[in-house]
Protein backbone atom coordinates (compact mmCIF):
# COMPACT_ATOMS: atom_id res chain seq x y z
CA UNK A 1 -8.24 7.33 -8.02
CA UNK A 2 -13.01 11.15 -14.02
CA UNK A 3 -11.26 10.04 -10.66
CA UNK A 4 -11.28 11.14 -8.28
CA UNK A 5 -8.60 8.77 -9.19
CA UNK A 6 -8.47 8.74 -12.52
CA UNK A 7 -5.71 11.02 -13.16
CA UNK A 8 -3.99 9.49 -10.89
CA UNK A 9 -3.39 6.61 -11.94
CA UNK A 10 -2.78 7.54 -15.12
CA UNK A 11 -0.19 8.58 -12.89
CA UNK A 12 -0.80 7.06 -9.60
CA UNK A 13 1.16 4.12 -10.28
CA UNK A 14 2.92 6.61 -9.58
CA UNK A 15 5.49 4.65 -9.44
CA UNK A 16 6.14 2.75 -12.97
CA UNK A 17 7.44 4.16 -16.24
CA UNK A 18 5.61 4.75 -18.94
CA UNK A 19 6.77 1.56 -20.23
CA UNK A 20 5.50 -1.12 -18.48
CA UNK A 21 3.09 -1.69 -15.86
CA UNK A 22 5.17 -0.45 -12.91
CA UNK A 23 8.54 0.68 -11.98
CA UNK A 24 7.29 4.37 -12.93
CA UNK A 25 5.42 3.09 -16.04
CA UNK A 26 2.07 2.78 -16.44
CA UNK A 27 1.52 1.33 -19.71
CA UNK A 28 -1.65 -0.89 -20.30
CA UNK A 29 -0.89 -5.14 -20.68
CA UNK A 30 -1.59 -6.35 -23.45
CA UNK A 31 -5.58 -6.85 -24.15
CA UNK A 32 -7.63 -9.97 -23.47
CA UNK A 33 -9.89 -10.28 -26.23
CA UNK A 34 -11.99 -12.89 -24.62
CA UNK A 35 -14.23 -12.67 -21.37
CA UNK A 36 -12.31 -10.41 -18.81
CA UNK A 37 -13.75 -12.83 -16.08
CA UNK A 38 -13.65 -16.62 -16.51
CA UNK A 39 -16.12 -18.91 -14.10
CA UNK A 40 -14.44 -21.62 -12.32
CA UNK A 41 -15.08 -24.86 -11.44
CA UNK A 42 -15.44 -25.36 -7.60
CA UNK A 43 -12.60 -28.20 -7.82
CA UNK A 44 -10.36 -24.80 -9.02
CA UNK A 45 -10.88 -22.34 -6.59
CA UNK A 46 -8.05 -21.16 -5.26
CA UNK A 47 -6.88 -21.69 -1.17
CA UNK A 48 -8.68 -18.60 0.61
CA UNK A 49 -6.64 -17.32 3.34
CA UNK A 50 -6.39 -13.51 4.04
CA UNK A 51 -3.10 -12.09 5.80
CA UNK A 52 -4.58 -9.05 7.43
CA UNK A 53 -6.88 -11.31 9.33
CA UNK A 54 -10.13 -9.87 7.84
CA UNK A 55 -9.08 -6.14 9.47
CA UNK A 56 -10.60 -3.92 7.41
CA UNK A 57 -12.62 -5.88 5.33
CA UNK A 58 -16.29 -5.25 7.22
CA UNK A 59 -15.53 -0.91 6.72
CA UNK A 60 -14.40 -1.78 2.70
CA UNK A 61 -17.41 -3.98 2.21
CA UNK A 62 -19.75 -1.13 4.15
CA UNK A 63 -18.25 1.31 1.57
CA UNK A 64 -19.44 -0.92 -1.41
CA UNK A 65 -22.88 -1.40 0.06
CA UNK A 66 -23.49 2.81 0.39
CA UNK A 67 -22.46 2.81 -3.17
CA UNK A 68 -24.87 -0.11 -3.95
CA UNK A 69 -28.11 0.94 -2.78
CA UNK A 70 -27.71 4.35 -4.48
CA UNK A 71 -28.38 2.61 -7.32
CA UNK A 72 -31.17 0.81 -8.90
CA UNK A 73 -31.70 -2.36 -6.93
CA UNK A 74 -32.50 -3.77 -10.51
CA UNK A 75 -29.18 -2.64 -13.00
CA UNK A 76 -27.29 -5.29 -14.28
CA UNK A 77 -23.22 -6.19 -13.35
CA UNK A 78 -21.53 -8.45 -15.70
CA UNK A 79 -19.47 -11.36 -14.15
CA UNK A 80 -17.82 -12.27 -17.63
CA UNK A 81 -20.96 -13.76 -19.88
CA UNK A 82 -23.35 -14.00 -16.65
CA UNK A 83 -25.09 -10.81 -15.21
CA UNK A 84 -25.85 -9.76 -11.30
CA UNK A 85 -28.08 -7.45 -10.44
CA UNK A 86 -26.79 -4.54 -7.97
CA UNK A 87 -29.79 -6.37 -5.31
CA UNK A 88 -27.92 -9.38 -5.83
CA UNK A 89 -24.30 -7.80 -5.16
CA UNK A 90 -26.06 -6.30 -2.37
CA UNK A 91 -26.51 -9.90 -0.63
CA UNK A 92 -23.36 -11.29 -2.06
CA UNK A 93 -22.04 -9.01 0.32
CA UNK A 94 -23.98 -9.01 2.96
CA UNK A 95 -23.64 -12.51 3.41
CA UNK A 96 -19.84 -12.43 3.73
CA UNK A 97 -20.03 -9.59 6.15
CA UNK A 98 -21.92 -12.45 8.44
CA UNK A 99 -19.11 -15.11 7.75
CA UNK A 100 -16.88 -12.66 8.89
CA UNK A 101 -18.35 -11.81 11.96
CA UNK A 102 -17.85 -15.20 13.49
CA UNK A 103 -14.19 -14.95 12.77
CA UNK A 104 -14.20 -18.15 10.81
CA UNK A 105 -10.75 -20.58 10.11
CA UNK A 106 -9.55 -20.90 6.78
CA UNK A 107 -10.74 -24.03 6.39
CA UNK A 108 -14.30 -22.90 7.75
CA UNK A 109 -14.47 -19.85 4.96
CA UNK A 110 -13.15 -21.64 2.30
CA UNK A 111 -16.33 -24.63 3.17
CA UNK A 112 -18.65 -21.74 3.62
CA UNK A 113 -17.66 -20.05 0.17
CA UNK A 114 -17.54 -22.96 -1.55
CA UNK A 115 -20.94 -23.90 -1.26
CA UNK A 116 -22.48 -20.25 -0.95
CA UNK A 117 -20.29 -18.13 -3.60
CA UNK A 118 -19.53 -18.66 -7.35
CA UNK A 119 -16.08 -17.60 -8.11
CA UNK A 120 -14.43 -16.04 -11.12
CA UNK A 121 -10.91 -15.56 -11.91
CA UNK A 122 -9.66 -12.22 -14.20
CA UNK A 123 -8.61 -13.46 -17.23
CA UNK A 124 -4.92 -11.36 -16.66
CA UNK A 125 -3.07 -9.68 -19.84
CA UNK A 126 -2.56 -11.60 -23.08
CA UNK A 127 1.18 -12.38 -22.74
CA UNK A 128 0.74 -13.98 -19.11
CA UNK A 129 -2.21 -14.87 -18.30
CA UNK A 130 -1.62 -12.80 -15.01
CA UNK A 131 -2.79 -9.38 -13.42
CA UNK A 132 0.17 -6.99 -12.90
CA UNK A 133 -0.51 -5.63 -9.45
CA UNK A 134 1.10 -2.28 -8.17
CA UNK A 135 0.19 0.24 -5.60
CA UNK A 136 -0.82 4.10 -4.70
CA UNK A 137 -1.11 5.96 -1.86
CA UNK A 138 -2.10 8.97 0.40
CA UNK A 139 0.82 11.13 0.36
CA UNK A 140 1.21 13.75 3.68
CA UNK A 141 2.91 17.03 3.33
CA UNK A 142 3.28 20.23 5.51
CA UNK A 143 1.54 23.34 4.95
CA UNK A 144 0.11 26.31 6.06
CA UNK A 145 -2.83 28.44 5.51
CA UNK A 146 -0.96 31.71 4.03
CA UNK A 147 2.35 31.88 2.10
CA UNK A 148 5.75 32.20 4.21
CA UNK A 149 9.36 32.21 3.02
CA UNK A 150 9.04 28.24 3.13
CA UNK A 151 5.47 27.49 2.66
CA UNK A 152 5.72 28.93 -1.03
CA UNK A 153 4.42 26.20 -3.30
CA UNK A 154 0.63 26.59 -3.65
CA UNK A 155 -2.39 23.93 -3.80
CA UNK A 156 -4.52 25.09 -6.18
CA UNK A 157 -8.61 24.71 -6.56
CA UNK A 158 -10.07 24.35 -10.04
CA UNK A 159 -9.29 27.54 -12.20
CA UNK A 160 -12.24 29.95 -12.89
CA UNK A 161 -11.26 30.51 -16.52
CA UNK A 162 -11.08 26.07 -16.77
CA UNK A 163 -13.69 25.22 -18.82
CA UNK A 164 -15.11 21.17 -19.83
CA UNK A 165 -16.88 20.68 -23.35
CA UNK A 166 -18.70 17.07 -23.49
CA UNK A 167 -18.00 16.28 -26.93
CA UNK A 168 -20.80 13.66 -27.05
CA UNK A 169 -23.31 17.09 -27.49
CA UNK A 170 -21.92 17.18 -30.70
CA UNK A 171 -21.52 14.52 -31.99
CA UNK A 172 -22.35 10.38 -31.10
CA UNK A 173 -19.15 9.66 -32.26
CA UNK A 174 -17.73 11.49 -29.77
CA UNK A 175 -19.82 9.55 -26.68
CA UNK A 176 -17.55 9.99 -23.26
CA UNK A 177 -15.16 12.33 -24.07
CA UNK A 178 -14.65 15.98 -22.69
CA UNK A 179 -12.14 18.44 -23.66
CA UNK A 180 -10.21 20.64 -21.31
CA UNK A 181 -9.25 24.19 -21.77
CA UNK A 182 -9.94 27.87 -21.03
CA UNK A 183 -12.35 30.20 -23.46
CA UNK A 184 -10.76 33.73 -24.76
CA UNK A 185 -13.97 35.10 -25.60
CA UNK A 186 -13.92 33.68 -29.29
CA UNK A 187 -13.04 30.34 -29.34
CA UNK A 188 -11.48 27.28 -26.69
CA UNK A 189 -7.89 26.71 -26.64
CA UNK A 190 -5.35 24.46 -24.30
CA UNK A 191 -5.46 25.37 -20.66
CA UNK A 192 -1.98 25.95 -19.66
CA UNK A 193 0.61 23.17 -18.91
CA UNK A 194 2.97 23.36 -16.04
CA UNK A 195 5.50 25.13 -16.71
CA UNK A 196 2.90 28.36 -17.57
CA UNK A 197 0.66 27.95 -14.27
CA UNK A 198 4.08 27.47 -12.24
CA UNK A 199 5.29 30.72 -13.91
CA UNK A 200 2.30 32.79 -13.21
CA UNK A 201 2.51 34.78 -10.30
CA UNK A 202 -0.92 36.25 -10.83
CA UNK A 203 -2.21 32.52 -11.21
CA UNK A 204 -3.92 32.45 -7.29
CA UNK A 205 -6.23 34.97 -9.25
CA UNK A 206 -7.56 32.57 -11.66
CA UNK A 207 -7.27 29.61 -9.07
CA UNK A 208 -8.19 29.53 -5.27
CA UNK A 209 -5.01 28.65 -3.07
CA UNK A 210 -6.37 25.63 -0.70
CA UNK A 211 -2.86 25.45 1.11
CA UNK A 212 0.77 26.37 0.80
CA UNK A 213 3.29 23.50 1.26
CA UNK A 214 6.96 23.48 1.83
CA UNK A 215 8.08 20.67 -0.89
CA UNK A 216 8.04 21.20 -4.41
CA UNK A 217 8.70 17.88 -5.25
CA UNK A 218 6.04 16.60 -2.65
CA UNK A 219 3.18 18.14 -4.28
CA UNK A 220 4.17 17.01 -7.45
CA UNK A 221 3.66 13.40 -6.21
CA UNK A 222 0.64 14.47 -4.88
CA UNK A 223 -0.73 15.40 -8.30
CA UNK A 224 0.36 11.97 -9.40
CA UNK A 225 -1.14 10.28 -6.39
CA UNK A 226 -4.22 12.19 -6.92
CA UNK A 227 -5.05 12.80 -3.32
CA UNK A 228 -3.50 13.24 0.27
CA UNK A 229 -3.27 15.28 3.58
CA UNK A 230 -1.98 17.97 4.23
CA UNK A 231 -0.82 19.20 8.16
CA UNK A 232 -1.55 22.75 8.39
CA UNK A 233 -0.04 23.01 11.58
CA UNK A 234 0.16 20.47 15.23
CA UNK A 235 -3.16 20.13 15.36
CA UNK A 236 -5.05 20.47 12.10
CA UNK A 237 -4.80 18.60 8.55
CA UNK A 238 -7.09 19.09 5.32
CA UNK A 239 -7.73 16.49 3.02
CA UNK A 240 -6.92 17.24 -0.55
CA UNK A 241 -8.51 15.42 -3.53
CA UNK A 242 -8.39 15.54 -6.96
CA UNK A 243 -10.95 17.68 -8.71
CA UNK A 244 -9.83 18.38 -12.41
CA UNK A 245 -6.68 18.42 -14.71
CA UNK A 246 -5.36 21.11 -16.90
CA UNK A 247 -6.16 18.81 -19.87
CA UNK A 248 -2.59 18.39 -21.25
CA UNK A 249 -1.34 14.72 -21.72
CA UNK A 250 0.18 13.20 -18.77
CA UNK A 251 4.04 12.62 -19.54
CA UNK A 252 6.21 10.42 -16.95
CA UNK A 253 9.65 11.92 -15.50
CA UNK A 254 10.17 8.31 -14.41
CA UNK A 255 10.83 7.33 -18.72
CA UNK A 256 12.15 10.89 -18.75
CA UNK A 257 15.20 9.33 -16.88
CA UNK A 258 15.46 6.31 -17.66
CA UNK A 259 15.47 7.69 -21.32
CA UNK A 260 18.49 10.09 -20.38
CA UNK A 261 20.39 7.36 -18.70
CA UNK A 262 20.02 8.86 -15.31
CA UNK A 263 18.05 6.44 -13.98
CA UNK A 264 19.30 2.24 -14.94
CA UNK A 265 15.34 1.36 -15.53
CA UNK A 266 16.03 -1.53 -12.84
CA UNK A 267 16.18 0.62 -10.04
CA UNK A 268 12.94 3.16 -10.96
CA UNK A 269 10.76 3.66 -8.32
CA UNK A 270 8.66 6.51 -6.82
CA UNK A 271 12.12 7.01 -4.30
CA UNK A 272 14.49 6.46 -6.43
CA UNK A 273 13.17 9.47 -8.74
CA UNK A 274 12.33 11.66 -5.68
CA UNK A 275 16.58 10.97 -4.75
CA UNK A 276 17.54 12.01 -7.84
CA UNK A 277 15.65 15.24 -8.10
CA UNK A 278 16.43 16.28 -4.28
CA UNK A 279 20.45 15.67 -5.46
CA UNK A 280 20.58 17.52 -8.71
CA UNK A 281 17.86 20.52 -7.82
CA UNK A 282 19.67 22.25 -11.04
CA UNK A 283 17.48 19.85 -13.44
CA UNK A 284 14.42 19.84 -11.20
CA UNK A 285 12.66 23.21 -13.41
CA UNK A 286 12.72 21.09 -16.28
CA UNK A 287 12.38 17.33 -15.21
CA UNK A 288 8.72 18.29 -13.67
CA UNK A 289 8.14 20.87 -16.57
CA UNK A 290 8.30 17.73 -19.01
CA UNK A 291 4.96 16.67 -17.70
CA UNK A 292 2.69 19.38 -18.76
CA UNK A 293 -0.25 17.61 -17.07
CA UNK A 294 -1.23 19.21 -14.01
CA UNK A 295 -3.96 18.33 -11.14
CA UNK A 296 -6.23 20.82 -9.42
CA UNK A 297 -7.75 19.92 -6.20
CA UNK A 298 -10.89 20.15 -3.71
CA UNK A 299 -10.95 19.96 0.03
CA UNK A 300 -13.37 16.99 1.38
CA UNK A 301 -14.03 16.30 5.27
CA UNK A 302 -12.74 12.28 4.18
CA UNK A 303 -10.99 11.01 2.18
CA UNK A 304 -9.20 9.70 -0.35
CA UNK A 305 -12.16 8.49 -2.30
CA UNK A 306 -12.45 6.48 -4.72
CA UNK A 307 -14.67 6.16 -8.15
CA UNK A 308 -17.41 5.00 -5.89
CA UNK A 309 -17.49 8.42 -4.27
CA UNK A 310 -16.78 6.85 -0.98
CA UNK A 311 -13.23 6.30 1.39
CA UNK A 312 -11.55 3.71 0.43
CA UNK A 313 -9.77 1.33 2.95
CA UNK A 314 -5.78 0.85 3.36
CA UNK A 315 -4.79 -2.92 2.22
CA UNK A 316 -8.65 -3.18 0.76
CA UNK A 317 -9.71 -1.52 -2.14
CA UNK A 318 -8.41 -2.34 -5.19
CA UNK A 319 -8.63 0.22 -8.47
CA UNK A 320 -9.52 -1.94 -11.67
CA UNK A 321 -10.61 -1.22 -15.31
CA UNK A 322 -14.21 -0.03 -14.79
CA UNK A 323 -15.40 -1.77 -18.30
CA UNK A 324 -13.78 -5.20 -17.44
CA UNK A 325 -15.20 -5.42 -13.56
CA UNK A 326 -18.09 -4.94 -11.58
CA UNK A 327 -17.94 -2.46 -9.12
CA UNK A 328 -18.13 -2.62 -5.50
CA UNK A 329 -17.79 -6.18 -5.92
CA UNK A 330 -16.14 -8.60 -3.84
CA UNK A 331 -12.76 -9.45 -4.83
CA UNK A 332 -9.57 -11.67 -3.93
CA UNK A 333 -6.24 -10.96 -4.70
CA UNK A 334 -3.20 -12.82 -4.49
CA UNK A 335 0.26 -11.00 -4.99
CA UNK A 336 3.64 -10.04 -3.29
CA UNK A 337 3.91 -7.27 -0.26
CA UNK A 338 7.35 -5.92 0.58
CA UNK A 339 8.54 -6.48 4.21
CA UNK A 340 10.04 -3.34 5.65
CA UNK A 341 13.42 -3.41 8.27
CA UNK A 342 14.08 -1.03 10.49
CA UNK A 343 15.47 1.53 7.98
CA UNK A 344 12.69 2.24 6.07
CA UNK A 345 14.15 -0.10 3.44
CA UNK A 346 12.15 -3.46 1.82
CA UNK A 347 14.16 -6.72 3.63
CA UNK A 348 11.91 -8.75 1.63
CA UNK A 349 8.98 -9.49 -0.12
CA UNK A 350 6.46 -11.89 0.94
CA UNK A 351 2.93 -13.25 -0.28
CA UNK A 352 -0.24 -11.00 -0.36
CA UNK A 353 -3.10 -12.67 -0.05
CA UNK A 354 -6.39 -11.35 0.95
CA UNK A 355 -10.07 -10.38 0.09
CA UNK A 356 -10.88 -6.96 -1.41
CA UNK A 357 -13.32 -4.84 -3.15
CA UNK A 358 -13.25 -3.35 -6.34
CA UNK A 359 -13.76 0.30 -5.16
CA UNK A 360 -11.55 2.18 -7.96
CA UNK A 361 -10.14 3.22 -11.27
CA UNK A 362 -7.84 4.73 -13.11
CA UNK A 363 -6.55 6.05 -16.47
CA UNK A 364 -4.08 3.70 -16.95
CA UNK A 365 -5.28 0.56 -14.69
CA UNK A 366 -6.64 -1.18 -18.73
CA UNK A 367 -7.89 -4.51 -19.17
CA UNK A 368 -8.22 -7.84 -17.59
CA UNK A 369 -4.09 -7.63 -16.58
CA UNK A 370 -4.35 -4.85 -14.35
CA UNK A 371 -4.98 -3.58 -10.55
CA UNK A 372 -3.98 -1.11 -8.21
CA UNK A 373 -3.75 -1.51 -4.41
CA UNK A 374 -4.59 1.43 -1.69
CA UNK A 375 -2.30 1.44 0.09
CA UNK A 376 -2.95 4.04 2.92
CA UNK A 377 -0.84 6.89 4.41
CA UNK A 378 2.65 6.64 6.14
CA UNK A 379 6.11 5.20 5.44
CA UNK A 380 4.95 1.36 4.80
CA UNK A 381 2.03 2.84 2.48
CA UNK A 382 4.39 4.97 0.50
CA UNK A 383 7.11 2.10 -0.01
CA UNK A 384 4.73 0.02 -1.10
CA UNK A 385 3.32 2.07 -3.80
CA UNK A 386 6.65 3.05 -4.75
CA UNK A 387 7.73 -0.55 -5.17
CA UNK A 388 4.81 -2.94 -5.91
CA UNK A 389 4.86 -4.33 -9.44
CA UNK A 390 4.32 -8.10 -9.31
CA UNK A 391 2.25 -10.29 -11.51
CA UNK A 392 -0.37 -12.69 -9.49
CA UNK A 393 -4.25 -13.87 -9.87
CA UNK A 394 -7.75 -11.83 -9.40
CA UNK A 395 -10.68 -13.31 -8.29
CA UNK A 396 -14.35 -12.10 -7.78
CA UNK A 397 -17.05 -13.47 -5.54
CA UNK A 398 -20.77 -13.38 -6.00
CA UNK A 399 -23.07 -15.12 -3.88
CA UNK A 400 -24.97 -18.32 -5.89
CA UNK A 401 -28.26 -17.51 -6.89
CA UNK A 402 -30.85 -18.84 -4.82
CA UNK A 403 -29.13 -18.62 -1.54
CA UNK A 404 -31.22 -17.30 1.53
CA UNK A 405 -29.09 -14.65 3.57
């Protein structure tokens, strides 16, 4: 969600194995080697309708444009082989916040982008020619502001013996990497993993406590989700975002097991791990001990936010590979939504399809075959994460050149 949600999806597909895109896995599609964006033809755009009925769309596409005119009106966005400028983006968007404001048909937007906007479809993984879509979101636990008998599991703030070496002062060959780990007054070694920090009673001393919670398990989804709220109380909630990692390599219980045969890799989801560790609380210690990775957090008034250093909108904002896709940019997605009955269960699933920005990132969204929706907060939000892993087509919009706003 460098995330802010980064980590997090590394994990935050929180939801898909380390062995394939979803289902508790992670694992990047297979690479495109050609353009990760392909122009289309106007005869092959696709049939633009949007299921949420634009809600949404005019607070995701405000979020872009904050982002956007931080920057140099005059840097360059590729769209595949062709190049935008961030002014350009700037109107591109713009111009479909107007369409939107009249509340057009389908049949008026799709006339009104087909002779405004170019369109470009992602490329998708090498196997498929698809994008495999899954889902995060904001998890919400209960916690309090000093430890009790069940408020015991602590939040913790960035260490103050953490330390971050950019390698690329080095060396050129090292250009974008930083290493994570704590100095002993001679030399840099690992921070700790999990199981050392949760062993440390004395760790609150290295590490400000933001919040004590009452679920274990909870806030270790929340350090795979990478962000969430937490109620402190009837009245009062803190947001909690990702600030830094211990450093260690990010291992996934889901595979874990799967790879023990106590999970059939068909059913692996976000709930059906979170079952299995709330019914066998013998194996918990060293199921979550397996990952040594481990998230430190910040308090921000809003939130969750994304790589854009903005919110990011429930149902809008999409997390995509940062090198393959412009950001902020106007996207549209077409994919499969679960349909929740009345016992919190999925019924069904059903198409998704809608517009979108690209407003994220993530360790392991790779390549032209990959995205991750936001999903929001709540019981819909969370089965959706948990579930989501379904191949369909990405598209992003930029306004023609040459048209007047």
């Amino acid at each position: 969600m460098e995330r802010i949600t980064k980590y997090i999806r590394l994990c935050a597909l929180s939801v898909i194995l380390m062995a394939a895109g979803c289902a508790f896995q992670k694992t990047p599609a297979p690479v495109v080697t050609g353009p990760a964006l392909v122009k289309l033809q106007v005869s092959a755009y696709p049939a633009l309708t949007d299921d949420m009925n634009y809600e949404g769309m005019d607070r995701a596409i405000r979020m872009s444009l904050t982002y956007l005119k931080k920057v140099p009106a005059d840097r360059v966005f590729m769209f595949g082989a062709d190049p935008c400028t961030a002014g350009h983006l700037i109107r591109s968007l713009e111009f479909f916040q107007k369409i939107l404001a009249s509340r057009p048909s389908p049949a008026e937007l799709s006339a009104e982008i087909q002779k405004n906007y170019q369109i470009y479809q992602a490329a998708g993984d090498a196997a498929t020619g698809k994008v495999l879509f899954t889902g995060y979101y904001e998890p919400v636990l209960n916690g309090s502001p000093v430890e009790t008998g069940k408020y015991r599991y602590p939040l913790y703030s960035r260490p103050d013996d953490l330390v971050t070496i950019e390698l690329s002062r080095f060396s050129p060959k090292f250009s974008g990497e930083t290493l994570i780990g704590r100095y002993t007054g001679k030399t840099v070694v690992p921070y700790y993993d999990r199981k050392d920090i949760d062993a440390k009673k004395d760790f609150h001393q290295r590490a400000r406590v933001l919040a004590w919670v009452d679920d274990r398990i909870g806030l270790f989804f929340l350090q795979i989700q990478g962000s969430g709220k937490i109620q402190m109380g009837a009245a009062s909630e803190i947001n909690a975002h990702y600030q830094i990692t211990n450093g260690r390599p990010y291992r996934s219980i889901g595979k874990i097991l799967v790879d023990e045969g106590k999970i059939p890799r068909a059913q692996v989801s976000m709930q059906r791990i979170r079952a299995y560790l709330k019914a066998h609380p013998q194996e918990v210690d060293a199921i979550l001990d397996a990952n040594p990775s481990y998230v430190f957090f910040k308090l921000e008034p809003d939130g969750p936010l994304g790589n854009l250093n903005a919110p990011l909108t429930p149902g809008r904002s999409v997390a995509v590979d940062k090198k393959c896709f412009p950001p902020a940019a106007l996207m549209y997605i077409q994919a499969q939504k679960p349909v929740m009955d009345g016992s919190g269960e999925i019924a069904s699933w059903e198409p998704l399809d809608r517009f979108a920005v690209n407003q994220d990132t993530g360790g392991a969204i790779t390549g032209a075959g990959r995205a991750d929706i936001f999903w929001g907060s709540g019981s819909y939000a969370e089965l959706a994460a948990g579930y989501l892993q379904h191949r369909g087509n990405m598209y992003f919009l930029v306004l023609k050149p040459g048209i007047d706003r």
